[in-house]
C-alpha atoms as a PDB file:
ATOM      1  CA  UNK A   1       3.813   2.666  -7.304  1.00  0.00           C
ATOM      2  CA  UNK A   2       0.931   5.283  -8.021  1.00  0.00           C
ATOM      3  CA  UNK A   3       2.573   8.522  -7.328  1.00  0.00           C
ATOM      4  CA  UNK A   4      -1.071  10.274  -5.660  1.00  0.00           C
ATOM      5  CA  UNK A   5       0.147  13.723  -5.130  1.00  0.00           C
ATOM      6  CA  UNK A   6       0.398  14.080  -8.792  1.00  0.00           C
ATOM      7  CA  UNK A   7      -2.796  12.157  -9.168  1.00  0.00           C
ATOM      8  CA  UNK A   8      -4.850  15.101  -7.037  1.00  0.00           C
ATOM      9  CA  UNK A   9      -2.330  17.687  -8.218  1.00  0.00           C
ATOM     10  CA  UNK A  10      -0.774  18.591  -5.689  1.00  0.00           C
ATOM     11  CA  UNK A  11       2.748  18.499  -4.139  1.00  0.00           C
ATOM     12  CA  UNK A  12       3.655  16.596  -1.470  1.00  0.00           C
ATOM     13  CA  UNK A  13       3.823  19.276   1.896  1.00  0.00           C
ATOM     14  CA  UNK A  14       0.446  20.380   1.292  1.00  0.00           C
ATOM     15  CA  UNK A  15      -1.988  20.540   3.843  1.00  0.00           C
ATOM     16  CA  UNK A  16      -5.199  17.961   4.463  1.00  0.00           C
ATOM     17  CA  UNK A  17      -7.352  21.407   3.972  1.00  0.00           C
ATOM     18  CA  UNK A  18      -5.484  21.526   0.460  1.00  0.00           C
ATOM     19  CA  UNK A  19      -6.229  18.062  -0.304  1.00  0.00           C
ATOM     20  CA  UNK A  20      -9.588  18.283   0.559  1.00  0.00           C
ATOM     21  CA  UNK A  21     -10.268  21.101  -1.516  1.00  0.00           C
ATOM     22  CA  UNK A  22      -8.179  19.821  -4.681  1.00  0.00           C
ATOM     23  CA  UNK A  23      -9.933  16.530  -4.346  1.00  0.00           C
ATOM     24  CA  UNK A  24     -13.674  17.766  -4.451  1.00  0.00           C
ATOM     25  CA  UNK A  25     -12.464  20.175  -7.591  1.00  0.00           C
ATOM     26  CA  UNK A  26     -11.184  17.091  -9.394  1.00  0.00           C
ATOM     27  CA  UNK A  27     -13.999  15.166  -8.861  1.00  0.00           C
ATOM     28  CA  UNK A  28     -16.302  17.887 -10.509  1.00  0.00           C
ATOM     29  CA  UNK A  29     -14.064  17.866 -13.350  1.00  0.00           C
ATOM     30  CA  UNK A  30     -13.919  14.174 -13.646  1.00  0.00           C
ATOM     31  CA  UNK A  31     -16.885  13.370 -12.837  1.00  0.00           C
ATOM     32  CA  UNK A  32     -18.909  10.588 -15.178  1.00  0.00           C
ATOM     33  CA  UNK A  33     -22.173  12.259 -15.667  1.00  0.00           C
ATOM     34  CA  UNK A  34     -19.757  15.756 -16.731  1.00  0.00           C
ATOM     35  CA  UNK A  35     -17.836  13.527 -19.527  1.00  0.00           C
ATOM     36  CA  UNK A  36     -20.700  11.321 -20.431  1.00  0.00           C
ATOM     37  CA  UNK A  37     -18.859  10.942 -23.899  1.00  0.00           C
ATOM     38  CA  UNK A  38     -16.220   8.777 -22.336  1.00  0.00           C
ATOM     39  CA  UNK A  39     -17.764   7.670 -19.060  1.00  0.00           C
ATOM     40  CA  UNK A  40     -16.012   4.659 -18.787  1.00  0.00           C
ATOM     41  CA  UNK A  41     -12.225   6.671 -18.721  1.00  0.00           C
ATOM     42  CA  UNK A  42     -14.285   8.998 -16.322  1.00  0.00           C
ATOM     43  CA  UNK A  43     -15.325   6.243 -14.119  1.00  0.00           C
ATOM     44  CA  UNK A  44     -11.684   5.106 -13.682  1.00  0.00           C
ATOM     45  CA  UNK A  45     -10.265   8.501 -13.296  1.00  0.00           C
ATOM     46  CA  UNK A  46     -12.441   9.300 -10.296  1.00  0.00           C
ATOM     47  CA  UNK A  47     -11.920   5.673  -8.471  1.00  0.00           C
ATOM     48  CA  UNK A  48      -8.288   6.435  -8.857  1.00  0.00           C
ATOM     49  CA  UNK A  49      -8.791  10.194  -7.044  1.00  0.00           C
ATOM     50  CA  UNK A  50     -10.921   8.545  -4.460  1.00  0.00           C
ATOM     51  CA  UNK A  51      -8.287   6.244  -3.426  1.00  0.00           C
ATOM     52  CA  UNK A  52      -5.606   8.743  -3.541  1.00  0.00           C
ATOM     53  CA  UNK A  53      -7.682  10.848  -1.522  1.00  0.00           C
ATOM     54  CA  UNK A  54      -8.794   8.277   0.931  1.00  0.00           C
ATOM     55  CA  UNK A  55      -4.498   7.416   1.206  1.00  0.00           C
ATOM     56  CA  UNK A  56      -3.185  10.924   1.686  1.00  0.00           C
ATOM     57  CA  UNK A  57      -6.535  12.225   4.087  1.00  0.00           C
ATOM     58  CA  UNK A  58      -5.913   9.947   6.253  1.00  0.00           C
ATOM     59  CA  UNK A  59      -2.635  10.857   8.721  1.00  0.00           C
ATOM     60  CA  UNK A  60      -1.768   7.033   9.403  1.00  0.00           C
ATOM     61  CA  UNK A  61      -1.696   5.524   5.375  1.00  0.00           C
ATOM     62  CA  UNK A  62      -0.538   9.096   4.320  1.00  0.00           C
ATOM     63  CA  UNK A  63       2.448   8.712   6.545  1.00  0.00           C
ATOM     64  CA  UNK A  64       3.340   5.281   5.647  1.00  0.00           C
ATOM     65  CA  UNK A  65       3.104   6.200   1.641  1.00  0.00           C
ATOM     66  CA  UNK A  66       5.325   8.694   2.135  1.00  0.00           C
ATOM     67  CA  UNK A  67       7.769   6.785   3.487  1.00  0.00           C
ATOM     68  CA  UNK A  68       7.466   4.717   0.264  1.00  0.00           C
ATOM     69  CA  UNK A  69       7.255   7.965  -1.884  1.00  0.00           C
ATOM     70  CA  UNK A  70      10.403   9.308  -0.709  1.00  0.00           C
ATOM     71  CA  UNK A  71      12.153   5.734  -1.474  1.00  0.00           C
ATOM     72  CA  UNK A  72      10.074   5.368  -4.718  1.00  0.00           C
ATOM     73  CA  UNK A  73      10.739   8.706  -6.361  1.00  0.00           C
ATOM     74  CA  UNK A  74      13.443  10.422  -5.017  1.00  0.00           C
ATOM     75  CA  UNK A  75      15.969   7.865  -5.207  1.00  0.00           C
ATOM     76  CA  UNK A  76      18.107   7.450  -8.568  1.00  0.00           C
ATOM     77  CA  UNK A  77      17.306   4.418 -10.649  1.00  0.00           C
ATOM     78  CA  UNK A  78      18.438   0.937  -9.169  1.00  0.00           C
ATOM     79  CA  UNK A  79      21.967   0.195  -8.984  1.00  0.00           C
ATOM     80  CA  UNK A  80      23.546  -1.362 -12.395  1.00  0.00           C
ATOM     81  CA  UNK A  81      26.211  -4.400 -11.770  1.00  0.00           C
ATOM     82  CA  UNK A  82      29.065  -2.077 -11.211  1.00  0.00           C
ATOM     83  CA  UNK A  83      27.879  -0.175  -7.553  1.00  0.00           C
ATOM     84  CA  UNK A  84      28.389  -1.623  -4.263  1.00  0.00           C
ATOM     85  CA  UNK A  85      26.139  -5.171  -2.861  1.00  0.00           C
ATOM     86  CA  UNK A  86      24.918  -2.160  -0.179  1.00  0.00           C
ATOM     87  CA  UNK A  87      23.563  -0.440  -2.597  1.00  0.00           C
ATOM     88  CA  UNK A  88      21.895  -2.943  -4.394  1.00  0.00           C
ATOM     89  CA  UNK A  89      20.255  -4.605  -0.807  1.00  0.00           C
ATOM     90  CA  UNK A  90      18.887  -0.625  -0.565  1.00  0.00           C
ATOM     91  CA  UNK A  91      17.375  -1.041  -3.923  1.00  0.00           C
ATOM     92  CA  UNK A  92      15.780  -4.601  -3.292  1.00  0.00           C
ATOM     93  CA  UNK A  93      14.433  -3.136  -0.112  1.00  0.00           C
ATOM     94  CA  UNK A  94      12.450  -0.338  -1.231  1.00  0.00           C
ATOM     95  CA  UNK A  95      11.095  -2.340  -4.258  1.00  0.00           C
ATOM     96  CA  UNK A  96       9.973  -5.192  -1.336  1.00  0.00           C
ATOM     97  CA  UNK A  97       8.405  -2.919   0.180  1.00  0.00           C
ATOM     98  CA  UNK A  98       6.703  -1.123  -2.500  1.00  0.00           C
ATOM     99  CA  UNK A  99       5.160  -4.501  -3.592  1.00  0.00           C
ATOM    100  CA  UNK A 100       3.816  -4.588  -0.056  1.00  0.00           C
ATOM    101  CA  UNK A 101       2.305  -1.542   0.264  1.00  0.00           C
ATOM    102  CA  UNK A 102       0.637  -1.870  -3.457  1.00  0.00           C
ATOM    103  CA  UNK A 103      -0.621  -5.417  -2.260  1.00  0.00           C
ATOM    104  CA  UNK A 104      -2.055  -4.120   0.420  1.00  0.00           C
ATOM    105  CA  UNK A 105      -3.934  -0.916  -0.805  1.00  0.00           C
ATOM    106  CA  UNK A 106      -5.173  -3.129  -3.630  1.00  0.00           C
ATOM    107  CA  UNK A 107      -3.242  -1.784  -6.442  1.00  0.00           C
ATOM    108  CA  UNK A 108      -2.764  -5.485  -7.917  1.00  0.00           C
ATOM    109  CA  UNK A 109      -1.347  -4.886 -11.543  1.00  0.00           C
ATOM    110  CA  UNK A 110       1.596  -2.420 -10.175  1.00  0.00           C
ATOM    111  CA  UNK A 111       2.037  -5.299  -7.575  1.00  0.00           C
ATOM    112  CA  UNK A 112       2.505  -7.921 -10.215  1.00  0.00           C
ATOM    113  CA  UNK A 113       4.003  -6.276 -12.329  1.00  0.00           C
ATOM    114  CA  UNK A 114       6.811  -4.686  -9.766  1.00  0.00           C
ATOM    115  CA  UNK A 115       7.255  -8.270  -8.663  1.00  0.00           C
ATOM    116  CA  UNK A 116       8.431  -9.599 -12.165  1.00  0.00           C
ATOM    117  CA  UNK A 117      10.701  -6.374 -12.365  1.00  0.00           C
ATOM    118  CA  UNK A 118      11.992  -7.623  -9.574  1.00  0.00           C
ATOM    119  CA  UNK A 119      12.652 -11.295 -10.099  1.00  0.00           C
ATOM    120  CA  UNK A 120      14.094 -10.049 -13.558  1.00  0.00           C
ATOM    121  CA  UNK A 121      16.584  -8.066 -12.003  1.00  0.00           C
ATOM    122  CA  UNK A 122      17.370 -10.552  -9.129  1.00  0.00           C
ATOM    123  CA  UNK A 123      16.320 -13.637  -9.593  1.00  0.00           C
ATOM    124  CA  UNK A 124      17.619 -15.169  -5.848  1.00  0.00           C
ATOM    125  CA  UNK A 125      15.725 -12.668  -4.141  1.00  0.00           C
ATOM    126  CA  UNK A 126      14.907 -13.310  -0.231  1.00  0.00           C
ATOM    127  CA  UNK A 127      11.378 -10.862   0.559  1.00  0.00           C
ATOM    128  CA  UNK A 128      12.596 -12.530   4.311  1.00  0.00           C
ATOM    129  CA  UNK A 129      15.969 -11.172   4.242  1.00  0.00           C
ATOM    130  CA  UNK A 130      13.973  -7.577   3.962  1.00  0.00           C
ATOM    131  CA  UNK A 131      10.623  -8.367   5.750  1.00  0.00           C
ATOM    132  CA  UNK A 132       9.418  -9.321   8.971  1.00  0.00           C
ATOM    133  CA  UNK A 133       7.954 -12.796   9.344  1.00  0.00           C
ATOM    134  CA  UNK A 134       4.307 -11.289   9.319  1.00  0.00           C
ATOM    135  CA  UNK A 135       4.549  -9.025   6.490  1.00  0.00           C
ATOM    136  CA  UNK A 136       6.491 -11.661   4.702  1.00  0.00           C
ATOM    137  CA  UNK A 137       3.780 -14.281   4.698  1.00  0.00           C
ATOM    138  CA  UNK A 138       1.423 -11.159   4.149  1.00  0.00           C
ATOM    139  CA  UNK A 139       3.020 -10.327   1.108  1.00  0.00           C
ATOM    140  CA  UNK A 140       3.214 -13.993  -0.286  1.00  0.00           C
ATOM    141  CA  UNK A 141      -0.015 -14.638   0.090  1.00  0.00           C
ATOM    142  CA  UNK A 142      -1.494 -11.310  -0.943  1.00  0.00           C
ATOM    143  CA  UNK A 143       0.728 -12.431  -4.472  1.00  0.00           C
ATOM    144  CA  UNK A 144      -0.403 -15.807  -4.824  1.00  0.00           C
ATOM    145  CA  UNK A 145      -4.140 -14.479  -4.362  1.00  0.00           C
ATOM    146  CA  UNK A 146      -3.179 -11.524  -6.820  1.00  0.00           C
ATOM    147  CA  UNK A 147      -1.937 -14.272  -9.007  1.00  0.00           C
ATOM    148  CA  UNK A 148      -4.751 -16.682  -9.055  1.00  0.00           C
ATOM    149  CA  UNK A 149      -7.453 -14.131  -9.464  1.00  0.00           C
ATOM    150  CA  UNK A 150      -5.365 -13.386 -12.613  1.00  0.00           C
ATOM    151  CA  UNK A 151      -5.948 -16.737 -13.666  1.00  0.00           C
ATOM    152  CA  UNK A 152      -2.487 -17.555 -13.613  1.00  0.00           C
ATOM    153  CA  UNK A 153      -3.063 -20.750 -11.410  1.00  0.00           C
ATOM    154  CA  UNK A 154       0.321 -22.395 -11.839  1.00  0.00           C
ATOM    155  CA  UNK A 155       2.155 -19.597 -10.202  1.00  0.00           C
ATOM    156  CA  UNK A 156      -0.846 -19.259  -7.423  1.00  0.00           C
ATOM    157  CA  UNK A 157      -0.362 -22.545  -6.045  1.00  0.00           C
ATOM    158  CA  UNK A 158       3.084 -22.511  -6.463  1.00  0.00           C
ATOM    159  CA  UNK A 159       2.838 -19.480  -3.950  1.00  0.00           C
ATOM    160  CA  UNK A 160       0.703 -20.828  -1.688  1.00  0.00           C
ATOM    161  CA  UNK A 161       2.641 -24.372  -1.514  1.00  0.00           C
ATOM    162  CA  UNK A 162       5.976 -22.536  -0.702  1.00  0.00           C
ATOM    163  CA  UNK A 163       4.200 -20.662   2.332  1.00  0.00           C
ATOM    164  CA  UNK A 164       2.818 -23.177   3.443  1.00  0.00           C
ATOM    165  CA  UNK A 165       6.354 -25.341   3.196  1.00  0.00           C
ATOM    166  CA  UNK A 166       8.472 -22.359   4.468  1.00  0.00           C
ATOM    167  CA  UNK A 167       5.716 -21.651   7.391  1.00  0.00           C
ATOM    168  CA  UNK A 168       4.509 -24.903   8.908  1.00  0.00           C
ATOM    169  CA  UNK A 169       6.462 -24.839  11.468  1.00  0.00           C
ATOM    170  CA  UNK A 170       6.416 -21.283  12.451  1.00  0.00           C
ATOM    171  CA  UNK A 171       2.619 -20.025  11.841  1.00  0.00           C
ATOM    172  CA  UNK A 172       0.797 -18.351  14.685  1.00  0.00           C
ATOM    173  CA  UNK A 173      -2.151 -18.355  12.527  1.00  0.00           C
ATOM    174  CA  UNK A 174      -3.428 -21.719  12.523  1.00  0.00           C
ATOM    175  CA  UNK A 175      -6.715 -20.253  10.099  1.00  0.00           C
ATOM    176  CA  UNK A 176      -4.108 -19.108   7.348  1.00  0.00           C
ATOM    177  CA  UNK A 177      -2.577 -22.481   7.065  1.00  0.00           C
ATOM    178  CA  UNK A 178      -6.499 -24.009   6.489  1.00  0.00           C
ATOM    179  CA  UNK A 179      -7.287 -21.425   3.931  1.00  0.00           C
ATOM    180  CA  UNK A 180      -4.148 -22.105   1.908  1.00  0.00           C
ATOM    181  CA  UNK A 181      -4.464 -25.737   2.121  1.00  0.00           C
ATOM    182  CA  UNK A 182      -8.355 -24.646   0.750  1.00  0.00           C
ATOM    183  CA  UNK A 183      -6.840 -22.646  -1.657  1.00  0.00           C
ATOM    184  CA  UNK A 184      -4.249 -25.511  -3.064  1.00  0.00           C
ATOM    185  CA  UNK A 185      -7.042 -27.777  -3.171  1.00  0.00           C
ATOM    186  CA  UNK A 186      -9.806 -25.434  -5.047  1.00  0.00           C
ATOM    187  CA  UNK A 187      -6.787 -24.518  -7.674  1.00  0.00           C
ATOM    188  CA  UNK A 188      -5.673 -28.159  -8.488  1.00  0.00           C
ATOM    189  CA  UNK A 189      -9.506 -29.756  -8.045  1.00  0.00           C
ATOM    190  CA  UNK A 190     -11.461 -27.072  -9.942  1.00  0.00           C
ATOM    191  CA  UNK A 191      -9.091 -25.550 -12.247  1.00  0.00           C
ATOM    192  CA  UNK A 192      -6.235 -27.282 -13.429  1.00  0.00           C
ATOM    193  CA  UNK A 193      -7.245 -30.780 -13.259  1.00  0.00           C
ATOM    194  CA  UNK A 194     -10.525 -30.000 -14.774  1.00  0.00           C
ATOM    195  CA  UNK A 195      -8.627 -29.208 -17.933  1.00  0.00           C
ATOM    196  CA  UNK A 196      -5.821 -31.912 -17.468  1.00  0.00           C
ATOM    197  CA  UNK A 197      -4.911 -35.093 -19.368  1.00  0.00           C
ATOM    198  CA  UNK A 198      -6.224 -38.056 -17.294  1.00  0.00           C
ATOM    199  CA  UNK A 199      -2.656 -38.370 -16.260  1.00  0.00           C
ATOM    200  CA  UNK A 200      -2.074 -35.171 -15.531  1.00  0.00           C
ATOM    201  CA  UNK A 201      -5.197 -34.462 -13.338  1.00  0.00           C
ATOM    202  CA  UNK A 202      -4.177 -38.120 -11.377  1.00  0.00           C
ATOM    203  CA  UNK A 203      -0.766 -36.087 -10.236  1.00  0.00           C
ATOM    204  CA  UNK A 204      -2.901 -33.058  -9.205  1.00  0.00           C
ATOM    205  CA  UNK A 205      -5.117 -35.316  -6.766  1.00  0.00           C
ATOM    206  CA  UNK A 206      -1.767 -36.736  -5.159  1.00  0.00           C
ATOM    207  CA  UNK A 207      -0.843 -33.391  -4.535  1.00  0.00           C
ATOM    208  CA  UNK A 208      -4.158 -32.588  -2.543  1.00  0.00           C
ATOM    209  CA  UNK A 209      -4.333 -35.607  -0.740  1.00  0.00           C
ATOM    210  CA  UNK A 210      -0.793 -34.499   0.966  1.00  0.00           C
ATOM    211  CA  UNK A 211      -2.520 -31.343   2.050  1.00  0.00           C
ATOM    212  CA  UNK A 212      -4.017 -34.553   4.622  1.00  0.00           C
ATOM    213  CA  UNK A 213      -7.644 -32.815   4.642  1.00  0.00           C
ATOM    214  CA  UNK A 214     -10.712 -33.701   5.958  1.00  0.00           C
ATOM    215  CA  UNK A 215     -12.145 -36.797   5.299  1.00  0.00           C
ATOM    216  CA  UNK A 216     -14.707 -36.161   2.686  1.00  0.00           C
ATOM    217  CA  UNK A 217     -12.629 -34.170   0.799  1.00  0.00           C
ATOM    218  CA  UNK A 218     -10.623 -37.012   0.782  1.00  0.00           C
ATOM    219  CA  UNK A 219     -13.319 -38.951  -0.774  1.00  0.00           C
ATOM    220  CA  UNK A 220     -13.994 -36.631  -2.824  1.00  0.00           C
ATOM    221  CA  UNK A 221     -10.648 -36.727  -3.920  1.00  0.00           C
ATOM    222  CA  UNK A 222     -10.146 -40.507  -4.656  1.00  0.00           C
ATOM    223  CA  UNK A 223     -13.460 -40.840  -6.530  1.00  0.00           C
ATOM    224  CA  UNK A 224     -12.276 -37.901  -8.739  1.00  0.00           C
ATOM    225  CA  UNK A 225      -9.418 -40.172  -9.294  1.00  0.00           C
ATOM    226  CA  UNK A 226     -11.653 -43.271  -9.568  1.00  0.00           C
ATOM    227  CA  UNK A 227     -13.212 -41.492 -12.332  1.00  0.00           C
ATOM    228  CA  UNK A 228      -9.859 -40.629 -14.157  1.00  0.00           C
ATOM    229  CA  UNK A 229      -8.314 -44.063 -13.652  1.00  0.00           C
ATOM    230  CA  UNK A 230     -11.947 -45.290 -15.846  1.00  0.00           C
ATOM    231  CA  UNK A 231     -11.002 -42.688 -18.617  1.00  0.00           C
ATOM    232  CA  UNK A 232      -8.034 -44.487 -19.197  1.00  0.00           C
ATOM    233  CA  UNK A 233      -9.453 -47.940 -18.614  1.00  0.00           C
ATOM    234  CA  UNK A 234      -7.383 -48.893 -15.778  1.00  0.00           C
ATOM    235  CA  UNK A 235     -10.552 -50.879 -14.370  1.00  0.00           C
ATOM    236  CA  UNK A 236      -8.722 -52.347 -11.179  1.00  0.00           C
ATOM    237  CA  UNK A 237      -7.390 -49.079 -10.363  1.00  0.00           C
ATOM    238  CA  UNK A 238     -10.637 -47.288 -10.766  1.00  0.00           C
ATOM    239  CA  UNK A 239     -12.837 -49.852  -8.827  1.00  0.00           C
ATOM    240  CA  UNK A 240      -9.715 -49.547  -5.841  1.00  0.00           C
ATOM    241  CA  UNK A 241      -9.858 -45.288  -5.699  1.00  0.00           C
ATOM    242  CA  UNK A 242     -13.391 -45.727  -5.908  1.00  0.00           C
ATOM    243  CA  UNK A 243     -14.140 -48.556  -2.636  1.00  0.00           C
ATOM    244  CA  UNK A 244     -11.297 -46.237  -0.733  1.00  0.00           C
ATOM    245  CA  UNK A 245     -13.966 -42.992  -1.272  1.00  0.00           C
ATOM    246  CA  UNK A 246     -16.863 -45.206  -0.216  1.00  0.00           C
ATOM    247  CA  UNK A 247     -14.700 -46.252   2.965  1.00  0.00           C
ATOM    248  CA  UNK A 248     -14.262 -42.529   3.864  1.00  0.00           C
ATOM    249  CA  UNK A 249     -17.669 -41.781   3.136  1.00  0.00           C
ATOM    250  CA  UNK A 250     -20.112 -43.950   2.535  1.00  0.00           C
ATOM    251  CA  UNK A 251     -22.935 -41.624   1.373  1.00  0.00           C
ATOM    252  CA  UNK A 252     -20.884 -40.043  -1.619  1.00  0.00           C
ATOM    253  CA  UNK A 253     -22.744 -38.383  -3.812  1.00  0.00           C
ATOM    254  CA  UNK A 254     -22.452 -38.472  -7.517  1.00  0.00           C
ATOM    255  CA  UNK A 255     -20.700 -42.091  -7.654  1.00  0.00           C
ATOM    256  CA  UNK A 256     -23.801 -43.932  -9.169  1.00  0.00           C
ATOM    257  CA  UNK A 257     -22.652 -43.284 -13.330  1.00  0.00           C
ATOM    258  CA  UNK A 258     -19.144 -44.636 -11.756  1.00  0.00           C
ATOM    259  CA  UNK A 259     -20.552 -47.663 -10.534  1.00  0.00           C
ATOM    260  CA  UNK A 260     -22.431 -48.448 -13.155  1.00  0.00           C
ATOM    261  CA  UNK A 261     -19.586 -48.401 -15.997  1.00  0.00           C
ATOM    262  CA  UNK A 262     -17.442 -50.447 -13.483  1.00  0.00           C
ATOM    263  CA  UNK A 263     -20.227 -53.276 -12.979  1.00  0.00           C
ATOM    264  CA  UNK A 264     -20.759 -53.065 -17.250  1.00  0.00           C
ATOM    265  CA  UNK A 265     -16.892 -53.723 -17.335  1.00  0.00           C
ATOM    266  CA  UNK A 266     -16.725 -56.564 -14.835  1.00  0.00           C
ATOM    267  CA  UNK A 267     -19.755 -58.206 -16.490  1.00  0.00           C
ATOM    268  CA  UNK A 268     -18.119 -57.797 -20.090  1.00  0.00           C
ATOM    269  CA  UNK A 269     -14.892 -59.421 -18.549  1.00  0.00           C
ATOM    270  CA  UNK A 270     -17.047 -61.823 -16.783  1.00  0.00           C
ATOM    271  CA  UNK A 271     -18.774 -62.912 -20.287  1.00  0.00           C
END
C-alpha cells in the first residue's frame, strides 16, 4: 500500500487547506518541464502526487484509506506461527483488504504483488471468509484483469474460471458472467492457443465451447479446431469440426483454404 501522506509530505491530521497547499508546492518542484534532465522520473513523480492528492482531497476515499492506513502502518508485522489463529485472521484481513483497495484505486503492481505475499504466507486463504459477496467477486475479477493485462494469461483465466464456477449460481449481475465468459474465450482463442501445440490448442477450444456461447462463436470455435485437427492430419476429424461450423453458420468466413486442403486430401485418397 502507497503510504500518500508521506508521498505529499505531510502527516496524517492535517487539514484539506494543508493538503492543498503542499500538493500545488510539490508539483512546482516536480514538475517535468522544471527537471527536464530526467523528465521521465518527473513524469512519474507528479502522477503519483496527483493521485495521492485526488485520494486524501476528497473526504469519502480519504476516509476509507485511512481506515486502511491505520491497519497498514500502525500495526506490528504479521503474526509468525507461534501467536494466536485470532491474530493471524486480523492479519489476513487487513492484507484482503488492502489488495482491494489497491485494485480498486488502480495501483496494480502493489495489488499483485501483495496478493503473492499473501498466498506465500497462507496458501488456503478464503478472500470470502473476509469479504462480502460483492467485493469478493470485485476483487477476483479486478486480479484476474490485473493478471491478464500482465500477460500472465494462465493465472487470468484461471481467475476468471473460478468466479465464474464459485458464482453461477449466486450472480445478480447477469453482464459480469457474459464478460467473463468473453474474457475466457478471448484468453484461450487469441492467446494461448495461438501459440499452442495442435494438441494443446484442441484442449483450449473444449474449454470454450463449455462456456456454451453464442452460436457463431461456436463456429468459430469448431473450424479453429477443424483447422488444428488438418495440422495433424487427422482428415476425418477435420472434415467433421469443420461440417459442424458450417451447420452453425453457414456463411463462415475464412473456411475456403480449409476446404480446399480437405477436397486435395480426399482426391489423393480417392486416386
Amino acid at each position: 500500500m502507497v503510504n500518500y501522506y508521506d508521498i505529499l509530505e505531510i502527516h496524517q491530521a492535517v487539514s484539506i487547506e494543508e493538503i492543498r497547499y503542499s500538493f500545488r508546492m510539490l508539483i512546482k518542484k516536480y514538475h517535468p518541464d522544471i527537471n527536464a534532465s530526467n523528465k521521465v522520473w518527473a513524469e512519474s513523480k507528479t502522477k503519483t502526487i496527483i493521485q495521492a492528492y485526488k485520494t486524501l482531497s476528497d473526504s469519502k476515499t480519504r476516509e476509507q484509506y485511512d481506515r486502511l492506513y491505520k491497519i497498514h502502518f500502525r500495526t506490528p508485522p504479521r503474526p509468525n506461527k507461534n501467536k494466536q489463529a485470532s491474530t493471524e485472521t486480523e492479519d489476513i484481513q487487513a492484507r484482503v483488504r488492502i489488495i482491494l483497495f489497491d485494485l480498486l484505486n488502480g495501483h496494480t503492481p502493489e495489488a499483485i504483488n501483495n496478493y503473492e505475499l499473501l498466498r506465500k504466507d497462507y496458501s488456503d486463504v478464503n478472500f470470502l471468509v473476509h469479504l462480502n459477496h460483492r467485493d469478493y467477486i470485485d476483487c477476483k475479477f479486478l486480479l484476474a484483469e490485473s493478471y491478464e493485462k500482465l500477460g500472465r494469461c494462465e493465472i487470468a483465466v484461471e481467475l476468471y474460471e473460478f468466479i465464474l464456477e464459485r458464482g453461477k449460481n449466486t450472480f445478480q449481475r447477469r453482464h459480469l458472467i457474459d464478460e467473463i465468459k468473453e474474457r475466457i474465450s478471448n484468453i484461450y482463442c487469441r492467446k494461448l492457443a495461438r501459440y499452442a501445440s495442435p494438441q494443446k490448442a484442441l484442449s483450449y477450444y473444449e474449454k470454450v465451447l463449455q462456456l456454451k456461447l453464442y452460436k457463431n462463436k461456436n463456429a468459430f470455435i469448431y473450424k479453429k479446431m477443424a483447422e488444428r485437427y488438418l495440422e495433424l492430419r487427422e482428415y476425418e476429424n477435420a472434415l467433421r469440426y469443420l461440417n459442424i461450423a458450417l451447420s452453425l453458420n453457414p456463411n463462415l468466413q475464412g473456411i475456403q483454404k480449409l476446404r480446399t486442403k480437405l477436397k486435395q486430401h480426399t482426391a489423393h485418397c480417392a486416386a
